[in-house]
C-alpha atoms as a PDB file:
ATOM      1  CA  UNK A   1     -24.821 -10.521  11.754  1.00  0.00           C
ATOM      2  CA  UNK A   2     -21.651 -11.168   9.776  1.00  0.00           C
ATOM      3  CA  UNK A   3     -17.966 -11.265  10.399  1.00  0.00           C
ATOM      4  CA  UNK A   4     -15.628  -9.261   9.182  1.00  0.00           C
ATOM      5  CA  UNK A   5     -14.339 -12.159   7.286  1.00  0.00           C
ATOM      6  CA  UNK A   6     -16.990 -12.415   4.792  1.00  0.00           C
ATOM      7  CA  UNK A   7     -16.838  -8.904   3.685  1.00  0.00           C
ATOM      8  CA  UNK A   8     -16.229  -7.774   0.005  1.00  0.00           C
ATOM      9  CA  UNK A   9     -14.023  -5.934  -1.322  1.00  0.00           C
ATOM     10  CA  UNK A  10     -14.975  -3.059  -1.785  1.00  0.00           C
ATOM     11  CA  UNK A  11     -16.872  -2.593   0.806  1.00  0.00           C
ATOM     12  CA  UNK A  12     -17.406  -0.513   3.937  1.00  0.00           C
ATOM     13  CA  UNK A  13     -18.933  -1.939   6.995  1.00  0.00           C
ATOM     14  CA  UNK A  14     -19.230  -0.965  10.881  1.00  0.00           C
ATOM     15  CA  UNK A  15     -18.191  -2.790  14.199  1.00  0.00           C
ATOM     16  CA  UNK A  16     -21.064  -4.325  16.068  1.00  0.00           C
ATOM     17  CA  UNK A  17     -19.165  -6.750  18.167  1.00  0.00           C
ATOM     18  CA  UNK A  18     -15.985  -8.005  19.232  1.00  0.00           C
ATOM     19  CA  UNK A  19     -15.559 -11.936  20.112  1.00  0.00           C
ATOM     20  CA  UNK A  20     -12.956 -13.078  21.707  1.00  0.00           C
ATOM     21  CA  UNK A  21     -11.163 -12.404  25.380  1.00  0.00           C
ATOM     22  CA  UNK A  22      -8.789 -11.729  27.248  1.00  0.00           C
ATOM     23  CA  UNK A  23      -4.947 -10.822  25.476  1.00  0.00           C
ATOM     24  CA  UNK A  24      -6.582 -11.465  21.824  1.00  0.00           C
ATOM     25  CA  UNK A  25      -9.941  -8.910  22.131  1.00  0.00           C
ATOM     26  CA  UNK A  26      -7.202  -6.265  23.718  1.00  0.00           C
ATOM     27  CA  UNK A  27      -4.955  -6.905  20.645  1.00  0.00           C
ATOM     28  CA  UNK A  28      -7.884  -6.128  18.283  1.00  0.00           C
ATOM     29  CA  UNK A  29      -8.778  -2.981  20.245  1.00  0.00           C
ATOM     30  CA  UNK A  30      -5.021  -1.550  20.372  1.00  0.00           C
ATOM     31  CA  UNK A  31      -5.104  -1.890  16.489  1.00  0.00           C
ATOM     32  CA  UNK A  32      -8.243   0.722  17.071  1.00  0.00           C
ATOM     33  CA  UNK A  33     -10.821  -1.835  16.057  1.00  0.00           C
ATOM     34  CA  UNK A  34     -13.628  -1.159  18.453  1.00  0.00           C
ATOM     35  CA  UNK A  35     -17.718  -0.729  18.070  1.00  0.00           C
ATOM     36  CA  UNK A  36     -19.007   1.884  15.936  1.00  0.00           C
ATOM     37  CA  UNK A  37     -15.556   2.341  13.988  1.00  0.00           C
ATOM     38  CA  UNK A  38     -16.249   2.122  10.211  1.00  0.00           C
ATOM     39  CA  UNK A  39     -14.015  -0.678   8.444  1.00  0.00           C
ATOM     40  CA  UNK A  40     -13.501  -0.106   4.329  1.00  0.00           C
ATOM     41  CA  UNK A  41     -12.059  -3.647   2.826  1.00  0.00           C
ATOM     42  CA  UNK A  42      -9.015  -3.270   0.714  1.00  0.00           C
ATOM     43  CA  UNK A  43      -7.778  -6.236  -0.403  1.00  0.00           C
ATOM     44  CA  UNK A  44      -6.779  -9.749   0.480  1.00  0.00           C
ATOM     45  CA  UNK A  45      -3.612 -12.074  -0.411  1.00  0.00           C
ATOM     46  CA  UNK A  46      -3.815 -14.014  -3.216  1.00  0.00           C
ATOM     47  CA  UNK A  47      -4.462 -17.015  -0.959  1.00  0.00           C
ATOM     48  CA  UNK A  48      -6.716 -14.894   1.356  1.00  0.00           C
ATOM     49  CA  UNK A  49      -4.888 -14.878   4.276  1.00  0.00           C
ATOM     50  CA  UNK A  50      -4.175 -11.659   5.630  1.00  0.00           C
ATOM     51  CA  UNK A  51      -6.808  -9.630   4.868  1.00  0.00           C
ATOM     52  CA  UNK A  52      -6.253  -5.871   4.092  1.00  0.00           C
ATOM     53  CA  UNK A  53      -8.764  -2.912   5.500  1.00  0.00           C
ATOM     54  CA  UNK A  54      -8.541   0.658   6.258  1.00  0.00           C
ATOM     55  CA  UNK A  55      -9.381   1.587   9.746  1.00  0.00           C
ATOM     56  CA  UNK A  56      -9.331   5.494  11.176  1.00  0.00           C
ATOM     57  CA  UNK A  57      -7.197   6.736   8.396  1.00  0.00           C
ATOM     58  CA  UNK A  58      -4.724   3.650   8.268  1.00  0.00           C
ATOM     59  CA  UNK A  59      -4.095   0.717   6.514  1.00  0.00           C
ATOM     60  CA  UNK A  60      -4.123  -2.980   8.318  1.00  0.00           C
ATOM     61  CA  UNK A  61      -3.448  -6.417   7.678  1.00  0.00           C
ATOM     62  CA  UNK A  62      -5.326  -8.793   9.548  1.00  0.00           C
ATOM     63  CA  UNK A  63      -5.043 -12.744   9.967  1.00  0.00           C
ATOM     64  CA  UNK A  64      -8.429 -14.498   8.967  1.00  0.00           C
ATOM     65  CA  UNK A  65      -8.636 -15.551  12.390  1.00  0.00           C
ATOM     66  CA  UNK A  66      -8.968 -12.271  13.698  1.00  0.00           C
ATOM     67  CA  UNK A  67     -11.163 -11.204  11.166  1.00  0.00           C
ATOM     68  CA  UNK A  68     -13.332 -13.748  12.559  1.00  0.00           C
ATOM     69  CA  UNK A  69     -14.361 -12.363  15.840  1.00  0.00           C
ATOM     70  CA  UNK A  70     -14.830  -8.817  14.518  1.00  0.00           C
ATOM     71  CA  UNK A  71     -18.758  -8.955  13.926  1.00  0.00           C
ATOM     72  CA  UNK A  72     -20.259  -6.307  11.539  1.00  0.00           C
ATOM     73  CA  UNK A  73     -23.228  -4.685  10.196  1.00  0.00           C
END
């Protein structure tokens, strides 16, 4: 299993997991991250920090720490 983190670009890939607790796995799920939603990997910053995916129709930036806990298949 792989974070979301070490994703392509390009690529499309779906939720298995969320890591984390408490305040922080609640912030992920408000922003509609949750298992079984399909994540498509835009972009990142030219330093790679935040990363840029489309999730249910919208585009979202992401810190690398975030993208971290957000385990994919």
């Amino acid at each position: 299993m792989k974070t979301l983190r070490e994703v392509k670009i390009g690529e499309t890939v779906k939720v298995v997991k969320l890591g984390g607790e408490g305040a922080l796995k609640r912030r992920i799920m408000d922003m509609g991250i949750t298992k079984g939603v399909e994540i498509f990997m835009r972009k990142t910053a030219p330093l790679g920090d935040p990363v840029e995916v489309t999730v249910r129709g919208y585009e979202l930036s992401l810190r690398k720490a975030d993208a971290e806990i957000i385990f994919v298949e």
